[in-house]
C-alpha atoms as a PDB file:
ATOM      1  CA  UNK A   1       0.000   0.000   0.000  1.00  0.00           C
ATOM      2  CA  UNK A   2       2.800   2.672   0.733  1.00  0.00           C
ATOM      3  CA  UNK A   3       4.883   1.535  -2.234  1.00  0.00           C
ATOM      4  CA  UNK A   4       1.720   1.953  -4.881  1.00  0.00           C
ATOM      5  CA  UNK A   5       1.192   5.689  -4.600  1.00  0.00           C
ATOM      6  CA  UNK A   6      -2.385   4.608  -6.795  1.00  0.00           C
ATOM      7  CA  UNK A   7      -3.751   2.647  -3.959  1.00  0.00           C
ATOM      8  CA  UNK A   8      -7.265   2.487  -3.706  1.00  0.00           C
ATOM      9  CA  UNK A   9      -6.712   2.159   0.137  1.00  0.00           C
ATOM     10  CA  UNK A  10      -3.963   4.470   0.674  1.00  0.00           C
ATOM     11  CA  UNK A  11      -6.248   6.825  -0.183  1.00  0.00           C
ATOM     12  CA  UNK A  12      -9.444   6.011   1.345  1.00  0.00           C
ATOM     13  CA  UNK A  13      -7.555   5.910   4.672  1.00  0.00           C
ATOM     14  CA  UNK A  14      -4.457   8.530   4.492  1.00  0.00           C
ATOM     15  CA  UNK A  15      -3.719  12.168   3.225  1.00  0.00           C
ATOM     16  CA  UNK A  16       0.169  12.400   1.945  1.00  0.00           C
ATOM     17  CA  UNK A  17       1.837  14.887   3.581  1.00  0.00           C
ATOM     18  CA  UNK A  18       5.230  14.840   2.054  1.00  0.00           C
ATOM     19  CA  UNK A  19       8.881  13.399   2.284  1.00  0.00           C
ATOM     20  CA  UNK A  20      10.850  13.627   5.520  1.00  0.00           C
ATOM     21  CA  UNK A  21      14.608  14.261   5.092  1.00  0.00           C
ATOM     22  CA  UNK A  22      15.435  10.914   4.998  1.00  0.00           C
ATOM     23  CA  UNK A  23      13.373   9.242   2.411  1.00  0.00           C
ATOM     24  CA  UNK A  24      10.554   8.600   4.705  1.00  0.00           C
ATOM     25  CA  UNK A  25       6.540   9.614   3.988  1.00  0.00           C
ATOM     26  CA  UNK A  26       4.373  11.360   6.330  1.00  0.00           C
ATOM     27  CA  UNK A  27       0.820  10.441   6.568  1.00  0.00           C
ATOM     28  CA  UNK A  28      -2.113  12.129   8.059  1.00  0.00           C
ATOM     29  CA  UNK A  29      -4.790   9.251   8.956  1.00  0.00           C
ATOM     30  CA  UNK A  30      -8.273  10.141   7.734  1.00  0.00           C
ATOM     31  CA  UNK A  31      -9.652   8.534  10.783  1.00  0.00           C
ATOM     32  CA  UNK A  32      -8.734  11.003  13.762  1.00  0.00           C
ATOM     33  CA  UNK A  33     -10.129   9.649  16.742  1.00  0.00           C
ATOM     34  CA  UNK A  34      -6.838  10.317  18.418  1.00  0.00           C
ATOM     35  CA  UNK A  35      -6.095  14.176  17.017  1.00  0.00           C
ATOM     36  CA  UNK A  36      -2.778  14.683  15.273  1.00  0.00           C
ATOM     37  CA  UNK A  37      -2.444  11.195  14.345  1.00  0.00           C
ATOM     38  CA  UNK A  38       0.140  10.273  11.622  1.00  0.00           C
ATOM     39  CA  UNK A  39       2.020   7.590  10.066  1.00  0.00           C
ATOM     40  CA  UNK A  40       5.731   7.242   8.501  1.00  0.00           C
ATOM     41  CA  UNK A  41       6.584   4.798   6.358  1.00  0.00           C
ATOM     42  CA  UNK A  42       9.781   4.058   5.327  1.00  0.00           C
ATOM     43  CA  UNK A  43      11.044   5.078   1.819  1.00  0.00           C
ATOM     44  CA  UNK A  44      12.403   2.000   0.316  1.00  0.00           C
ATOM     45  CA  UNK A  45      10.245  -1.703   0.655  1.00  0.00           C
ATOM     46  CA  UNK A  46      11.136  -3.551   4.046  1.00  0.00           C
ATOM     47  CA  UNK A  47       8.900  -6.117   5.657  1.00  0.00           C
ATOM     48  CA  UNK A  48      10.658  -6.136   8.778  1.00  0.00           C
ATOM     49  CA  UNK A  49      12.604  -3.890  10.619  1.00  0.00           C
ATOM     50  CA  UNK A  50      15.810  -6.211  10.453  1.00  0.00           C
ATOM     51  CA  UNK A  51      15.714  -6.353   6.756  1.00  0.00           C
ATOM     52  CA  UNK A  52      16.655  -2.603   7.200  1.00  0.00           C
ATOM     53  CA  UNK A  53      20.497  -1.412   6.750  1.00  0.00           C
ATOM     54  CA  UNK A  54      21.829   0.027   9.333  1.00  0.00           C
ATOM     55  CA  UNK A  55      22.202   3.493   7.502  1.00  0.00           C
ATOM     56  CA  UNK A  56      18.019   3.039   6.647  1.00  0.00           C
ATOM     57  CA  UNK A  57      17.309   2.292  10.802  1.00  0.00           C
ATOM     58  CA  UNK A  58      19.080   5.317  11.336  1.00  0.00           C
ATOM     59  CA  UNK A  59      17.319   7.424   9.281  1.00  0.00           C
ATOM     60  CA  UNK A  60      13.929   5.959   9.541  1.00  0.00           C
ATOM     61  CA  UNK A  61      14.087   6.654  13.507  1.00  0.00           C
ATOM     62  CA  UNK A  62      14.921  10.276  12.631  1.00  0.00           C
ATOM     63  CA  UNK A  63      12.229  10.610  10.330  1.00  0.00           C
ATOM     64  CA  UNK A  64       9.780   9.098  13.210  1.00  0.00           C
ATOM     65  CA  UNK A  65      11.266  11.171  15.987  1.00  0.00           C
ATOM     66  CA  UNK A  66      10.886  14.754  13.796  1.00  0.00           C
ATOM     67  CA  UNK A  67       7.519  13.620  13.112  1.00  0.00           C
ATOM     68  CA  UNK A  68       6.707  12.595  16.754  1.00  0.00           C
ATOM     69  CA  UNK A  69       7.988  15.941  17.879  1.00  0.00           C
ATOM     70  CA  UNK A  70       6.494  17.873  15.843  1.00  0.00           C
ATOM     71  CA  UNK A  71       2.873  16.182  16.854  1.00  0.00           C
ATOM     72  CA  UNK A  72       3.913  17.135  20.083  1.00  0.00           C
ATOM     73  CA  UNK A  73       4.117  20.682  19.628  1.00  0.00           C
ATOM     74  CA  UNK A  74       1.317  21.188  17.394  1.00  0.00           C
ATOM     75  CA  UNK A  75      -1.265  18.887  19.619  1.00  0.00           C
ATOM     76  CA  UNK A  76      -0.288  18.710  22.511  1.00  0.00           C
ATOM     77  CA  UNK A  77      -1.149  15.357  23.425  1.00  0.00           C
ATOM     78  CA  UNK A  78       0.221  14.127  27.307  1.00  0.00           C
ATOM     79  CA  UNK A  79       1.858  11.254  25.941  1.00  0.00           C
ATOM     80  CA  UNK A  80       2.585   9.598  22.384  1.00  0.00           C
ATOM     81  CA  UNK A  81       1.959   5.521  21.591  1.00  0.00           C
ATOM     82  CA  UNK A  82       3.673   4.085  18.505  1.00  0.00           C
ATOM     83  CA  UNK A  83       3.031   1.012  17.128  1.00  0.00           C
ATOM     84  CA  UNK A  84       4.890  -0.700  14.324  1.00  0.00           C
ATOM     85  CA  UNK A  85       1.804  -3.717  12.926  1.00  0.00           C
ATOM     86  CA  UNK A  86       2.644  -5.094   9.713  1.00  0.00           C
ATOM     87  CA  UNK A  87       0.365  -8.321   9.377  1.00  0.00           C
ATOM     88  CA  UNK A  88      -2.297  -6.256   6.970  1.00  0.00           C
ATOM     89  CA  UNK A  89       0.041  -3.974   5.716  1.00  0.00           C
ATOM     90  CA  UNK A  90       3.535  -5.461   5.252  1.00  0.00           C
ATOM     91  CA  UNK A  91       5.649  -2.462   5.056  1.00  0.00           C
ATOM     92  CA  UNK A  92       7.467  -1.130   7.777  1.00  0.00           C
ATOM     93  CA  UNK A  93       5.921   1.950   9.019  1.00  0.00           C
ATOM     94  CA  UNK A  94       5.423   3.652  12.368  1.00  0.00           C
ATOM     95  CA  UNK A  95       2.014   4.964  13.838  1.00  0.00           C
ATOM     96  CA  UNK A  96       2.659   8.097  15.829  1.00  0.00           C
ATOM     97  CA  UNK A  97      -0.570   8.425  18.060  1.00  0.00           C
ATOM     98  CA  UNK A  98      -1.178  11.073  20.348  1.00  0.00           C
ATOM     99  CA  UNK A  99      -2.728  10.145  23.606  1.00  0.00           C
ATOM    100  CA  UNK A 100      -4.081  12.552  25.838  1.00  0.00           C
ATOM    101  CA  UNK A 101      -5.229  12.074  29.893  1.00  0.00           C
ATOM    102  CA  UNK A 102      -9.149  11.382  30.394  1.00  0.00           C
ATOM    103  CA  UNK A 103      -9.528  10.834  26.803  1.00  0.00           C
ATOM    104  CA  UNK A 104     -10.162   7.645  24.235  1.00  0.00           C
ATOM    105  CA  UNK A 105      -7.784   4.617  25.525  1.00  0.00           C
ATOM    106  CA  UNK A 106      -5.309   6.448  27.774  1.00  0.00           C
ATOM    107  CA  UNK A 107      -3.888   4.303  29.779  1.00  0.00           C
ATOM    108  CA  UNK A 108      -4.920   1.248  27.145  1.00  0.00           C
ATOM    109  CA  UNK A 109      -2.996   0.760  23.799  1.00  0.00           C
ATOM    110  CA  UNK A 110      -4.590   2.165  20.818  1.00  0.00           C
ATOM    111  CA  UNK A 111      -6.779   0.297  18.801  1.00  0.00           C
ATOM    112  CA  UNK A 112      -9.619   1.170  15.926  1.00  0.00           C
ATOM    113  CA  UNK A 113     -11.367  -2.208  15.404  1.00  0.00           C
ATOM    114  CA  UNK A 114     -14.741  -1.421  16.973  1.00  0.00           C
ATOM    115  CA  UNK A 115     -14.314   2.622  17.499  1.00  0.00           C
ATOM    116  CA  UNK A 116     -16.338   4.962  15.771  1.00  0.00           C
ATOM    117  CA  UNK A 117     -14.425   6.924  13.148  1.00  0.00           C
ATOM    118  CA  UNK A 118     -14.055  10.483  13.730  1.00  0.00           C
ATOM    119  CA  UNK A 119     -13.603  12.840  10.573  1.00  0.00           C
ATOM    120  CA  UNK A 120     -12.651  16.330  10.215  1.00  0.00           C
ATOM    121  CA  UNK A 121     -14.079  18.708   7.018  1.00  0.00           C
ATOM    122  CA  UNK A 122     -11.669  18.754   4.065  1.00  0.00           C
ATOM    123  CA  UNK A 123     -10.543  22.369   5.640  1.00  0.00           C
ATOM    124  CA  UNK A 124      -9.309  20.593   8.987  1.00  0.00           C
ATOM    125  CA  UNK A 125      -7.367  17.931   7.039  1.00  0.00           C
ATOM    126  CA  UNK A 126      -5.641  20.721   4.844  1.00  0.00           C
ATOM    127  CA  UNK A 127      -4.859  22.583   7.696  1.00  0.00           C
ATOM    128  CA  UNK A 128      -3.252  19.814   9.616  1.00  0.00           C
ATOM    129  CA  UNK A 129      -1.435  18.748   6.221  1.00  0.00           C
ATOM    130  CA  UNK A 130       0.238  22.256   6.411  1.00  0.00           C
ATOM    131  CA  UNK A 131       0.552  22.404  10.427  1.00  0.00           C
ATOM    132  CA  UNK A 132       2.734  19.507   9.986  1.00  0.00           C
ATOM    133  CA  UNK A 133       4.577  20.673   6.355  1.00  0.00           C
ATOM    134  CA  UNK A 134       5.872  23.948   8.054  1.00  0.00           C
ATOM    135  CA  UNK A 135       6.480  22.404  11.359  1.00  0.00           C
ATOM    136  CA  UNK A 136       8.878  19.946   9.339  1.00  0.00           C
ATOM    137  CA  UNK A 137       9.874  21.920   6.922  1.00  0.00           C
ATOM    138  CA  UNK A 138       8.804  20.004   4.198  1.00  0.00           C
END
């Protein structure tokens, strides 16, 4: 799905934000039940994190922690969860998902299956598409 930039999926479920400086993509989820959500998938095809070189791990984690960071300061949240999957989708990339005290799942890991799916207008998404572009710089 992150390799075929004409997935059908890719973009029922995520807005492309852009390239991070080291080859990774950014990813705004459609579904923001957790606000400020995001993905980063890694540039080139890996399955697993081990298939990786070590130059790509480095990078990669760079890419995730500017992205992280800059959720942070734009949401907010109290905390951050990340959660590498990879069963449905086997690519390696990193959900960034802002968790925040008294509201959905704190305290529990994040998980959609059963949750209804909150969606913002098309203005909210294009705002938080360039919330995160100048934050990053990209």
């Amino acid at each position: 799905m992150y390799c075929d930039v004409q997935n059908e999926t890719r973009h029922k479920l995520l807005i492309e934000v852009g390239k991070l400086p080291h080859g990774s993509t950014l990813f705004v989820l459609k579904n923001q039940n957790h606000l400020g959500r995001i993905v980063v998938a890694l540039g080139t095809h890996r399955q697993e994190v081990f298939e990786m070189t070590p130059q790509e791990r480095e990078g990669y984690f760079a890419d995730v922690a500017a992205a992280a960071k800059a959720c942070m300061e734009l949401f907010h949240p109290d905390k951050i969860n990340y959660g590498i999957f990879g069963d449905g989708v086997p690519h390696v990339h990193m959900h960034i998902v802002p968790k925040y005290k008294d509201g959905l799942q704190w305290g529990h890991f994040f998980w959609d299956k059963g949750l209804e799916e909150v969606t913002l207008s098309d203005e909210e998404y294009a705002k938080m598409v360039a919330q995160y572009k100048e934050k990053l710089g990209i």
